[in-house]
Protein backbone atom coordinates (compact mmCIF):
# COMPACT_ATOMS: atom_id res chain seq x y z
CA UNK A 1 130.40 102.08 30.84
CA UNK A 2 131.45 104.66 33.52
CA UNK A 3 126.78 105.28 33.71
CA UNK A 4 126.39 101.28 34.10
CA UNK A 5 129.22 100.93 37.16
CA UNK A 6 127.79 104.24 38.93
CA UNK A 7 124.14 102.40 38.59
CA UNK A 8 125.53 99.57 40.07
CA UNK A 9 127.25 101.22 42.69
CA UNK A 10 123.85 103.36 43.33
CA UNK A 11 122.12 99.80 43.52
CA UNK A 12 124.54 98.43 46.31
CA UNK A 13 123.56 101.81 48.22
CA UNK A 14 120.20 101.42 48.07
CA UNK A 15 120.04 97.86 48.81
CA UNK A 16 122.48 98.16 51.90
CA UNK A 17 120.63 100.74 53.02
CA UNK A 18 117.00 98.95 53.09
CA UNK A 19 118.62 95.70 54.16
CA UNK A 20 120.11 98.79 58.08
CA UNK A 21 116.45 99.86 57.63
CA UNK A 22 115.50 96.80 58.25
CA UNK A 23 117.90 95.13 60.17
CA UNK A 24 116.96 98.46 62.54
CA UNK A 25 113.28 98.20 63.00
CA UNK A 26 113.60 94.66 64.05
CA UNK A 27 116.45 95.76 66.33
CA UNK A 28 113.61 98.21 67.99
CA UNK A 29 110.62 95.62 67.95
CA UNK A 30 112.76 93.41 70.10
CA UNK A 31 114.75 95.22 72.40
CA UNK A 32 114.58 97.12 76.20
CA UNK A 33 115.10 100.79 75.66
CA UNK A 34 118.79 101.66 76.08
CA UNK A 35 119.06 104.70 78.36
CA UNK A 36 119.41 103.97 81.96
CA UNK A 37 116.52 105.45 83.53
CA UNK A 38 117.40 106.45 87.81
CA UNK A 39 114.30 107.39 90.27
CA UNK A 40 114.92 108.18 93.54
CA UNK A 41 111.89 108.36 95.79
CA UNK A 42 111.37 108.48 99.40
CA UNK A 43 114.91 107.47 99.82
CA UNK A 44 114.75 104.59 97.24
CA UNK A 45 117.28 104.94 94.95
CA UNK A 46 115.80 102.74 91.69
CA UNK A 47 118.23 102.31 88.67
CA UNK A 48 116.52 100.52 85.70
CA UNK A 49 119.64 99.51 83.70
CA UNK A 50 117.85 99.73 80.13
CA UNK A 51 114.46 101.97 80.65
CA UNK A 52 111.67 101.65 82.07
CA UNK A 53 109.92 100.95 78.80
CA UNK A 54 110.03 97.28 77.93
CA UNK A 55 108.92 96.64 74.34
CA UNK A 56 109.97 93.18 72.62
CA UNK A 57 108.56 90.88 70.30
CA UNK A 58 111.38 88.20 70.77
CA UNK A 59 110.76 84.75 72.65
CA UNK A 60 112.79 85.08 75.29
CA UNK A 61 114.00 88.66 77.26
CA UNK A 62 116.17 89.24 80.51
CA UNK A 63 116.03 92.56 82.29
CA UNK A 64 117.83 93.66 85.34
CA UNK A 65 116.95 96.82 87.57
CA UNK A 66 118.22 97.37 91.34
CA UNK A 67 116.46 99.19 94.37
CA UNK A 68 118.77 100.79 96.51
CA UNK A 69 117.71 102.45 100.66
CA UNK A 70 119.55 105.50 100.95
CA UNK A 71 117.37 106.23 103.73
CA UNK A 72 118.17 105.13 107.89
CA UNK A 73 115.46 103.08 107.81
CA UNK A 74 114.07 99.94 106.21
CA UNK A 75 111.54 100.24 103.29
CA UNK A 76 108.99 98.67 101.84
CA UNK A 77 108.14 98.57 98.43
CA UNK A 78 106.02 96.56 95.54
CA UNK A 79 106.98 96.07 91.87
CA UNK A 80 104.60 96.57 88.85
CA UNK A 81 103.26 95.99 85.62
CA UNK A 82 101.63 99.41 84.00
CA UNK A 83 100.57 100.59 80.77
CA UNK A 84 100.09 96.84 79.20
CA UNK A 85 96.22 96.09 78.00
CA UNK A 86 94.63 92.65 78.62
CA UNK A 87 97.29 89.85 79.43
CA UNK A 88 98.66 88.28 76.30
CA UNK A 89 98.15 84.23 75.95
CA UNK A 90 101.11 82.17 76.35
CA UNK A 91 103.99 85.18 77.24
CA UNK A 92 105.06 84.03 81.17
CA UNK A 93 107.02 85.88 83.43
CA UNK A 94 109.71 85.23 86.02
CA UNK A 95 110.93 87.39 88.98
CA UNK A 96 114.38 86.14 90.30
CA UNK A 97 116.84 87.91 93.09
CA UNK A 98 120.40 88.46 92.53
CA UNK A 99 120.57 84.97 93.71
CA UNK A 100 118.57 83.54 90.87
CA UNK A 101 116.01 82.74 93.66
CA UNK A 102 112.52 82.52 91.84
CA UNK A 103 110.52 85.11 93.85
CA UNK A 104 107.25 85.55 91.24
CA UNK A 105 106.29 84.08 88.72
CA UNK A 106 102.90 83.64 86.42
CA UNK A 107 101.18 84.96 83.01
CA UNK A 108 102.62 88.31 82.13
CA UNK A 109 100.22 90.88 83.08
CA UNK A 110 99.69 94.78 84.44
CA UNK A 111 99.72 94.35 88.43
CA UNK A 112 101.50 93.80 91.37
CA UNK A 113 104.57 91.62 90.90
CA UNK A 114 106.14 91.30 94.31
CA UNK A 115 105.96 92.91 97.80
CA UNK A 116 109.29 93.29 99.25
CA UNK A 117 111.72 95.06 102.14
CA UNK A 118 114.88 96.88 101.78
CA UNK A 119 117.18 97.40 104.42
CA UNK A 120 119.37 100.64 105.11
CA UNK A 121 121.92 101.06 102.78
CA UNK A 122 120.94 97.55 100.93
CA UNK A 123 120.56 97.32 97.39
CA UNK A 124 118.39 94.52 95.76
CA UNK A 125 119.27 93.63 92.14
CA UNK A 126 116.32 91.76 90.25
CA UNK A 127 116.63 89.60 86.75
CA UNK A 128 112.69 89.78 85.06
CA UNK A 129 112.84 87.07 82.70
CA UNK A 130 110.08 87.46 79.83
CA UNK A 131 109.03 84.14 78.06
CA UNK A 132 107.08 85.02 74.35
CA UNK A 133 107.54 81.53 72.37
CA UNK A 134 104.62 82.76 70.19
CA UNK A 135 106.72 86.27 69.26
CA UNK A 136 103.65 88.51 70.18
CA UNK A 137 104.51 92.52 70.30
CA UNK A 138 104.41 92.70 73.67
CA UNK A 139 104.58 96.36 75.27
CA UNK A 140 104.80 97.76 78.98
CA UNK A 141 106.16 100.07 82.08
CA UNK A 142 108.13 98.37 84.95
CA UNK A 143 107.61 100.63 88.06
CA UNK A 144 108.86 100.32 91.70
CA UNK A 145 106.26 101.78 94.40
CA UNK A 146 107.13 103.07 97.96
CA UNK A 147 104.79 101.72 100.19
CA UNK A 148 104.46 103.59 103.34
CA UNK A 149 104.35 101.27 106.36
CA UNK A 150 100.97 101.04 107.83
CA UNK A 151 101.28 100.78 111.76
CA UNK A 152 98.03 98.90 112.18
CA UNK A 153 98.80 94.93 113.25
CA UNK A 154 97.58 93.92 109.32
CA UNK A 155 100.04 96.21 108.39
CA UNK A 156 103.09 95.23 110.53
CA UNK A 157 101.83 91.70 109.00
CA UNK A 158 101.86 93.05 105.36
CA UNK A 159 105.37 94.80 105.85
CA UNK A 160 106.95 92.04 107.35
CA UNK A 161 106.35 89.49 104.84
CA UNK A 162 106.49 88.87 101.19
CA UNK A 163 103.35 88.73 100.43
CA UNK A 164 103.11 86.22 97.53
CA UNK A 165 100.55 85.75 94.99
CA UNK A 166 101.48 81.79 94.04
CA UNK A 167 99.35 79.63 96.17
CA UNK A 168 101.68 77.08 95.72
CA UNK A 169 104.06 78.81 97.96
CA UNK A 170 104.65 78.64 101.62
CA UNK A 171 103.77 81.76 103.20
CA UNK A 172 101.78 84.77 103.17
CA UNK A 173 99.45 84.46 100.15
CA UNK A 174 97.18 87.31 98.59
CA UNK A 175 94.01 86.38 97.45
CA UNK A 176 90.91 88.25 95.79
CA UNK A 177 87.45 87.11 96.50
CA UNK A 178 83.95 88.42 96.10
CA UNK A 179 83.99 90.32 99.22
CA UNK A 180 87.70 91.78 98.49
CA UNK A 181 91.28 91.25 98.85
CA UNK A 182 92.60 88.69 101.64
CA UNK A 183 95.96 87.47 102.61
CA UNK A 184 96.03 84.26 104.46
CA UNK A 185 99.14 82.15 105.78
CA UNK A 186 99.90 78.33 104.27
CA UNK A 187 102.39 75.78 105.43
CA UNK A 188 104.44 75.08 108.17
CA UNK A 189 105.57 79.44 108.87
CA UNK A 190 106.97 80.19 112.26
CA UNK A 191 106.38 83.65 112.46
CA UNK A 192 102.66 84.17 112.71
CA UNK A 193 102.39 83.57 116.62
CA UNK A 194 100.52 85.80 118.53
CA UNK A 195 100.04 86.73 122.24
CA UNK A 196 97.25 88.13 123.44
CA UNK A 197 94.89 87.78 126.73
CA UNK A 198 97.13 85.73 128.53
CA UNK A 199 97.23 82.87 124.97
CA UNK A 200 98.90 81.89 122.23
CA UNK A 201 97.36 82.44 119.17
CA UNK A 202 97.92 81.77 115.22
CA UNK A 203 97.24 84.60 112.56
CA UNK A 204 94.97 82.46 110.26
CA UNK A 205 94.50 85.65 107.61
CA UNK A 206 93.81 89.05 107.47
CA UNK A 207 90.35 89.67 106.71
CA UNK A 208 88.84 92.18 104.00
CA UNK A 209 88.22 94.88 105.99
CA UNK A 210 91.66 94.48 107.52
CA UNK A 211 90.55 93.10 111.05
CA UNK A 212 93.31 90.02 111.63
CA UNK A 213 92.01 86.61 112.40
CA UNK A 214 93.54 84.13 115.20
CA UNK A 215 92.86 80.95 116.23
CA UNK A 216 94.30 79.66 119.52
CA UNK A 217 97.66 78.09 119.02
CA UNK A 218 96.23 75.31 121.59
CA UNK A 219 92.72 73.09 121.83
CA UNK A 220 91.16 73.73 124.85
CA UNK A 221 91.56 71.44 127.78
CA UNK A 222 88.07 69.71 126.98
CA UNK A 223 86.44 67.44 124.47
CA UNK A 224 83.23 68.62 123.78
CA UNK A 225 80.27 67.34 121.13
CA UNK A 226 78.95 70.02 118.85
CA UNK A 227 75.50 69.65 119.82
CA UNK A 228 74.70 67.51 123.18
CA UNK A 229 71.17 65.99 123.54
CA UNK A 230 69.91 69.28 124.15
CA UNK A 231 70.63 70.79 120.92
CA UNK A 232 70.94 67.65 118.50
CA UNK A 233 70.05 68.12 115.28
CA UNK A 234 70.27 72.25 115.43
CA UNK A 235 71.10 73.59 112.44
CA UNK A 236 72.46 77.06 113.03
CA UNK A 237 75.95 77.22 114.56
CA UNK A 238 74.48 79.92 117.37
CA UNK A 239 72.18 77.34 118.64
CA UNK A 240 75.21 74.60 118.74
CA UNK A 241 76.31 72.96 122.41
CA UNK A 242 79.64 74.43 121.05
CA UNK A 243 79.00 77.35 120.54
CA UNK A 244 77.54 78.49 124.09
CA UNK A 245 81.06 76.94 125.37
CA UNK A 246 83.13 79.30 123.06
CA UNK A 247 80.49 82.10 124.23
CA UNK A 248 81.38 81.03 128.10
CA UNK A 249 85.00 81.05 127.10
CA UNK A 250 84.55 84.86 125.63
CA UNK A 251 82.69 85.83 128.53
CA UNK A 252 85.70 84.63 131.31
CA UNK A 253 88.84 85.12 129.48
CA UNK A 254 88.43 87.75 126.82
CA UNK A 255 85.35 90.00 127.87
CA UNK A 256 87.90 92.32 129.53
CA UNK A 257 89.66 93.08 125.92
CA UNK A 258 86.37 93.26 124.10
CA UNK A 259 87.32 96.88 122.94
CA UNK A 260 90.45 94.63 121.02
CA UNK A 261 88.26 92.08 119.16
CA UNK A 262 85.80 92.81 115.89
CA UNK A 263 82.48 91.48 115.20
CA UNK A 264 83.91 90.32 111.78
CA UNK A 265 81.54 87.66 109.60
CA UNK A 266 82.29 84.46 110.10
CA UNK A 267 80.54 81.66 107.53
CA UNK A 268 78.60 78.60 108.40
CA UNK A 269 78.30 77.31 104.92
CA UNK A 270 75.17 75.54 105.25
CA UNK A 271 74.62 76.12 101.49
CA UNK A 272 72.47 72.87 100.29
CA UNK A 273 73.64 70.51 97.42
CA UNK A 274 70.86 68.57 97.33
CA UNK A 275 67.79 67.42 99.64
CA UNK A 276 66.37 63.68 99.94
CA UNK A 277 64.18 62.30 102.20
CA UNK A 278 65.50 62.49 105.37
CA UNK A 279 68.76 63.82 104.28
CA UNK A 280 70.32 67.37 103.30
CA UNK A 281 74.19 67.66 101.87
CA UNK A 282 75.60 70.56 102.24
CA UNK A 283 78.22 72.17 99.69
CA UNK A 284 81.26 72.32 101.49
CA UNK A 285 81.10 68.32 101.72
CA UNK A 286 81.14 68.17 97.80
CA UNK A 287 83.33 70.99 96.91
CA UNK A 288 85.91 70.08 99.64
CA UNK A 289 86.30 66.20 99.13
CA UNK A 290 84.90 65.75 95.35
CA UNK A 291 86.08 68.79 93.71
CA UNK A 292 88.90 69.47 96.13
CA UNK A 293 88.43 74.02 96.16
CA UNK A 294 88.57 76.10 99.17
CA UNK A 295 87.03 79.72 99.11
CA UNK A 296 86.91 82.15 101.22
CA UNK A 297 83.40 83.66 99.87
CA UNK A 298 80.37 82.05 102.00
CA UNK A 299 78.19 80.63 99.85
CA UNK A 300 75.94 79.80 103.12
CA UNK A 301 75.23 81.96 106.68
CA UNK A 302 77.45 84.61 106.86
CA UNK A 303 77.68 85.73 111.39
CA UNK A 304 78.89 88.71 112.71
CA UNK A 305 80.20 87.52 115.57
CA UNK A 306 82.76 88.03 118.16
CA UNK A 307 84.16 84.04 118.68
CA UNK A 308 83.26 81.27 116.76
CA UNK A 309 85.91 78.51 114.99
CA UNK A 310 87.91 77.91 111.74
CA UNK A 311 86.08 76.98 108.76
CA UNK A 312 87.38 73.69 107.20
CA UNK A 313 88.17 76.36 103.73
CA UNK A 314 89.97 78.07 106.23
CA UNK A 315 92.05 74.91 107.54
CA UNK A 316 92.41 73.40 103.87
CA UNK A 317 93.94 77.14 102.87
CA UNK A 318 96.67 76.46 105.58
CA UNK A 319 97.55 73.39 104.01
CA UNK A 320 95.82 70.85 105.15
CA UNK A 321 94.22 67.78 102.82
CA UNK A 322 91.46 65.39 102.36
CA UNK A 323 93.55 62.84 102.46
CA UNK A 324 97.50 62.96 103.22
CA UNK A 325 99.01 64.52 106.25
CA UNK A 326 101.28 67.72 105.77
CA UNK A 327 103.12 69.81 107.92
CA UNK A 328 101.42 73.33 108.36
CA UNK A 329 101.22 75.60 111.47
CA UNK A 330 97.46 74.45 112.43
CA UNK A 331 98.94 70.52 112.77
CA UNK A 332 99.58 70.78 116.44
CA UNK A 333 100.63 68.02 118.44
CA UNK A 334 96.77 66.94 119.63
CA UNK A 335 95.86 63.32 120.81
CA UNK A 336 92.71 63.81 119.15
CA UNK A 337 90.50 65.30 116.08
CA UNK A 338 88.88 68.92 116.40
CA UNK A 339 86.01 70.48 115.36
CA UNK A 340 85.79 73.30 112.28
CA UNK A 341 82.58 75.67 111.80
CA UNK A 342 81.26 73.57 109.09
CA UNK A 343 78.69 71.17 108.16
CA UNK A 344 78.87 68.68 106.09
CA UNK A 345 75.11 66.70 105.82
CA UNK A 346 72.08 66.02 108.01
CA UNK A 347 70.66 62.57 107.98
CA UNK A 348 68.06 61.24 110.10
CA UNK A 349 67.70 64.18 112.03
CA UNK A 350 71.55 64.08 112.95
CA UNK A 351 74.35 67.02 112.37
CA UNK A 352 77.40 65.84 110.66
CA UNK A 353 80.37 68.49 110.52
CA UNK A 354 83.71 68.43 109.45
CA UNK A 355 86.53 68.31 111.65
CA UNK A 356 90.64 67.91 111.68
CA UNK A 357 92.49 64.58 112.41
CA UNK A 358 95.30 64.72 114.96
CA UNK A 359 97.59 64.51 111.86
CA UNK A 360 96.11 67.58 110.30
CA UNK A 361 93.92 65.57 108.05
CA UNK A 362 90.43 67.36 107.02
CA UNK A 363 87.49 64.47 108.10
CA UNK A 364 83.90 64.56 106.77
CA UNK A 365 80.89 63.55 108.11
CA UNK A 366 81.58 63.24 111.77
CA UNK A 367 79.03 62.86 113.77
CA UNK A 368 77.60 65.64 116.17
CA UNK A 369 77.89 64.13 119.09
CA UNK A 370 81.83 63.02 118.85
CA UNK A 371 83.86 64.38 121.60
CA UNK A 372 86.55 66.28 120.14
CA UNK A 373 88.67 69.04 121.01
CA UNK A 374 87.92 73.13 119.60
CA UNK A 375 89.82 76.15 119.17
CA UNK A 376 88.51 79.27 119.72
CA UNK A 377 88.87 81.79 116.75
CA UNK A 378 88.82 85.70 117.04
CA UNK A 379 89.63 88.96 115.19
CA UNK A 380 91.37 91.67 115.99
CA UNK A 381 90.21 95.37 114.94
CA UNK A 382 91.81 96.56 112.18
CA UNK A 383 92.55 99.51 114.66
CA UNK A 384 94.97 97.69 116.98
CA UNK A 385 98.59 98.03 116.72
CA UNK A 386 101.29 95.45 117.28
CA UNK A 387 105.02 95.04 117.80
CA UNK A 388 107.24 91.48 118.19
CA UNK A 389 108.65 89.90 114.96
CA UNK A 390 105.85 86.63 115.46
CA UNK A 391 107.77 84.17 116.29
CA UNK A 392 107.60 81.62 119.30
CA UNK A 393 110.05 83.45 121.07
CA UNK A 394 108.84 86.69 120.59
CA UNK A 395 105.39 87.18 119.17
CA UNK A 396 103.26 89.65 118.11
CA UNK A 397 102.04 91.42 121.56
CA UNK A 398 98.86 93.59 121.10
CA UNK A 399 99.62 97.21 122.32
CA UNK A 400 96.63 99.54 121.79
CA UNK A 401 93.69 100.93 119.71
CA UNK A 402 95.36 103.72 116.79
């Protein structure tokens, strides 16, 4: 009898002890590691509450780690993914403030989550919600970057916004494209005013190689046709009526700060659709008003030039539609339409381009010889430096060459 209840009792051990076993491993498949993890670097103090390591196979996670500036100064950093192989279908992320203000959001994937600033002696808690409704084993390093601050004028740009990778957002959005990374404002911001040879401009992006783009914040006092008599039916944008005016503009009011401004490619997408008799549409007509995408690779005639304008990509980036008028910085308060780089169809031997309503509505097919208004469009070298904060009351001023 006494053999039969020790058995049992043996049983009961084993079982319990299979059933912790188990219990256990499921515990580690779906948890944050436990010990606090603290890296201080360049005066960041970073305190990941449960690790660094974030391994979980459960639907739903919420992590919290804080970024502290020790330091006299203000910082900047950026937040990343590392260590996780190709982004896993269906598990989403969210990035909120200790606020529960969304700040990123998107697929879960290795990369940069978020650009931000630290004050001295602030400290910046941050809740990264993981969404998994599929239960995938899903495995990764959170890190926290320093990111020295560049003193270039793209750089005081970069470090004095959040840079945000939703295009839905207001803002200073990153985007990759064929000829590299750009960052380009959307929406109606207030602190992307510029002054510079006695104007008012607009930062429209910052290009590739880091030169910064501006179009005047005003149209010019004249309306002007795109190609008079003279020039009617060119159909390169250097041989345009328009252009010699933004050349004469160049050569009177910004040939003293040449040393300032880039030769920086600027595209005339005259990239054909399709060709009937007597009539050539170009791409940007379709791809802008049928399919409704903006890019900012040129598909067309890419100029290195000094002045030219805005591309329509360029205008429908900022926010502007085919259809309903929106607030964004590029609205204005005009009394008439103005002209943008590119061309939408030649028919009958006429240009056709497309152009921006007076309420910030993108129009196709206007003729060439409408009298609109234009805005003169620059870059600055990516060697310039800058100060101001970029807004209205105290904008960017361009100091000098680094």
């Amino acid at each position: 009898m006494m053999r039969k209840v020790i058995l049992f009792f043996l049983f009961l051990a084993i079982l319990f002890c299979s059933y912790v076993e188990y219990d256990y491993q499921l515990y580690l498949k779906g948890k944050v590691e436990d010990t606090s993890v603290v890296e201080v670097l360049e005066g960041l103090s970073i305190n990941y509450t449960k690790g660094k390591h974030i391994v979980t196979h459960e639907d739903r996670l919420e992590y919290d780690f804080s970024i502290t500036n020790l330091g006299t100064e203000e910082k900047n950093y950026f937040i990343e993914i590392k260590d996780m192989k190709d982004p896993i279908s269906g598990v989403t992320f969210e990035l909120l403030d200790e606020y529960y203000e969304l700040k990123a959001s998107g697929p879960l994937k290795a990369g940069n989550l978020l650009s931000a600033k630290v004050l001295s002696g602030e400290t910046k808690r941050y809740f990264l919600r993981i969404q998994n409704p599929s239960h995938q084993d899903v495995s990764f390093y959170l890190d926290t970057i320093y990111q020295e601050i560049d003193g270039s004028f793209s750089g005081i740009l970069l470090s004095s916004n959040e840079v945000k990778e939703n295009g839905e957002e207001d803002g200073l959005i990153q985007k990759n494209e064929q000829e590299g990374k750009t960052y380009y404002f959307k929406g109606n911001v207030v602190n992307n005013y510029v002054s510079f040879a006695n104007y008012l401009w607009r930062v429209v992006r910052i290009n590739p190689d880091k030169s910064v783009k501006l179009v005047l914040d005003s149209t010019l006092d004249s309306m002007e046709s795109f190609n008079d008599e003279e020039h009617a039916g060119n159909e390169s944008f250097e041989g345009s009526h328009l252009y010699s005016l933004l050349q004469d503009f160049y050569n009177i009011h910004l040939q003293e700060y040449d040393r300032y401004i880039a030769s920086t490619p600027y595209c005339f997408d005259n990239s054909v659709l399709n060709e009937e008799e007597n009539k050539i549409t170009y791409l940007p007509s379709y791809r802008l008003f049928v399919e409704h995408l903006s890019t900012y690779s040129c598909n067309g005639t890419s100029l290195p030039l000094k002045i030219a304008l805005i591309t329509a990509d360029e205008v429908n980036f900022a926010l502007a539609s085919t259809g309903v008028s929106s607030d964004f910085y590029l609205k204005g308060n005009y009394q008439s339409s103005w002209w943008t780089m590119t061309p939408s169809k030649k028919e009958d031997g006429k240009m056709y381009y497309v152009s921006v309503s007076k309420d910030g509505v993108l129009q196709n097919d206007t003729l060439e010889s409408t009298k609109l208004f234009f805005r003169p469009v620059i870059s600055l070298s990516r060697r310039v430096r800058a100060e101001g904060k970029g807004t209205l009351e105290e904008p960017y001023v361009i100091l000098a060459e680094q």
